[in-house]
Protein backbone atom coordinates (compact mmCIF):
# COMPACT_ATOMS: atom_id res chain seq x y z
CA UNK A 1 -8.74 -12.75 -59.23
CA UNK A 2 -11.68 -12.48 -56.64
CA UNK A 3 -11.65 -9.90 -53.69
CA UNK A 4 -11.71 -11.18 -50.65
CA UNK A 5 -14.96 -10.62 -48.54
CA UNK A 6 -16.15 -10.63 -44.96
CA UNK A 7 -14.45 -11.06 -41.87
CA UNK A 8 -11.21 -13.41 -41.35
CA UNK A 9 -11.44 -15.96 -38.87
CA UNK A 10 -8.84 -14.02 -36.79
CA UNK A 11 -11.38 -10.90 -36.84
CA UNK A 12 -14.17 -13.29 -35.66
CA UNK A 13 -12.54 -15.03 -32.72
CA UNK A 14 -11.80 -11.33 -31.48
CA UNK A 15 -15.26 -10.29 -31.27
CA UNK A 16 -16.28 -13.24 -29.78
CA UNK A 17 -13.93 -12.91 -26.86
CA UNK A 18 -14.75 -9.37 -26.34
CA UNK A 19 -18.82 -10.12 -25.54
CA UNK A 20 -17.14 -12.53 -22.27
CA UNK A 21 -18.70 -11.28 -18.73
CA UNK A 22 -16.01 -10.09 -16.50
CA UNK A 23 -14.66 -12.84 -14.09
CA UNK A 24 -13.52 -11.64 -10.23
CA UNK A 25 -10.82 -14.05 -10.28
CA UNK A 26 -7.89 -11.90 -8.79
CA UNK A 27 -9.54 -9.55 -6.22
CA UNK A 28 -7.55 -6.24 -6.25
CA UNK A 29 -5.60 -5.25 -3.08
CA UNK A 30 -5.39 -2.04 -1.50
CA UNK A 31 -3.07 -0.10 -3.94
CA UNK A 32 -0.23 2.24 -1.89
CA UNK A 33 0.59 6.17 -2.54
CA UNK A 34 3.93 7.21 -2.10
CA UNK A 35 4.06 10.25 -0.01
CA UNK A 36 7.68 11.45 1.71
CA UNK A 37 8.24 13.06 4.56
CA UNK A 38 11.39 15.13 6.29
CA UNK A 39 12.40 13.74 9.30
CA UNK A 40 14.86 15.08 12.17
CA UNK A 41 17.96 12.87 12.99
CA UNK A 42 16.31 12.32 16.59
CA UNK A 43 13.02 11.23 15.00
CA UNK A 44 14.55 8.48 12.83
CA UNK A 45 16.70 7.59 16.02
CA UNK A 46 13.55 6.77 17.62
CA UNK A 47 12.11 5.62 14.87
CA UNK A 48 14.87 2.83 14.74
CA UNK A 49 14.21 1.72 18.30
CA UNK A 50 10.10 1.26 17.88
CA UNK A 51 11.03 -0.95 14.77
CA UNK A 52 13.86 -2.79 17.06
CA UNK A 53 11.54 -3.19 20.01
CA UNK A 54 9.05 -4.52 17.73
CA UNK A 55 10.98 -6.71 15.45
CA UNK A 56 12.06 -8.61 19.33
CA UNK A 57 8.66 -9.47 20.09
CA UNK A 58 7.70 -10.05 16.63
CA UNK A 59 8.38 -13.46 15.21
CA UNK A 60 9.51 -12.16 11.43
CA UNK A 61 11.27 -8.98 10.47
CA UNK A 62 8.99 -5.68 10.17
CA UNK A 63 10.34 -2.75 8.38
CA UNK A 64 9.97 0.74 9.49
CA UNK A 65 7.47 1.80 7.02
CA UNK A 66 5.04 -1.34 8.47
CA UNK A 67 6.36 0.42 12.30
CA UNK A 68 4.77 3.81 10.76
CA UNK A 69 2.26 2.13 10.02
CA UNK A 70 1.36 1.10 13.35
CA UNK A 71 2.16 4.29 15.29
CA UNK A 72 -0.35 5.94 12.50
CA UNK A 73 -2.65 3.43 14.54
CA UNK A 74 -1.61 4.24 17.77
CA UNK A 75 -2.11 7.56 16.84
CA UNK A 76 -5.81 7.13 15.37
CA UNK A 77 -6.90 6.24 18.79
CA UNK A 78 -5.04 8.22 21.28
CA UNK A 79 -6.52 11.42 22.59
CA UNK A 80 -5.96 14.99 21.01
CA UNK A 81 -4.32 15.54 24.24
CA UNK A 82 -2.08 12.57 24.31
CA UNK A 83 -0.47 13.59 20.85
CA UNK A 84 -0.01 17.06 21.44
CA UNK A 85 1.99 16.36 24.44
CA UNK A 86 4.34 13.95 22.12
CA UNK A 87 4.36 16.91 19.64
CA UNK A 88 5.72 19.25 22.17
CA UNK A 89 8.39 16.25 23.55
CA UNK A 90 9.71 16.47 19.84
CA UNK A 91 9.94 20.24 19.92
């Protein structure tokens, strides 16, 4: 009986595969944390109506995390001023 020597062809095809270049086929999106919050009963009251007054001009459903979205928008480019005011209305 003779040993068997070298590499099998299985062995071979493997290391041949693993020298490819990397190909940018699928471009990776924006990946999401999860982060929770507390919210008041009020808040998520008016939280409903911004995501119903937006869902009527909007021509396919948005959810309320896409509405938080937005207001985080709104928010980024209001005044310091503005938003402390609406921080006080929630008071």
């Amino acid at each position: 009986m003779s040993k068997i020597t070298g590499k099998s062809k299985l062995a071979e095809a493997a290391e041949s595969t693993e020298n490819n270049e990397k190909l940018n086929l699928v471009k990776t999106g924006k990946k999401a944390t999860l982060k929770a919050y507390r919210l008041y009963p009020d808040d998520i009251a008016r939280l409903k109506k911004v995501t119903a007054v937006m869902n009527q001009e909007s021509h396919r459903h948005i959810s309320e995390t896409a509405a938080i979205r937005a207001l985080i928008v709104l928010g980024s480019k209001a005044s310091g001023g503005k938003l402390i005011r609406a921080l006080r209305e929630t008071i």
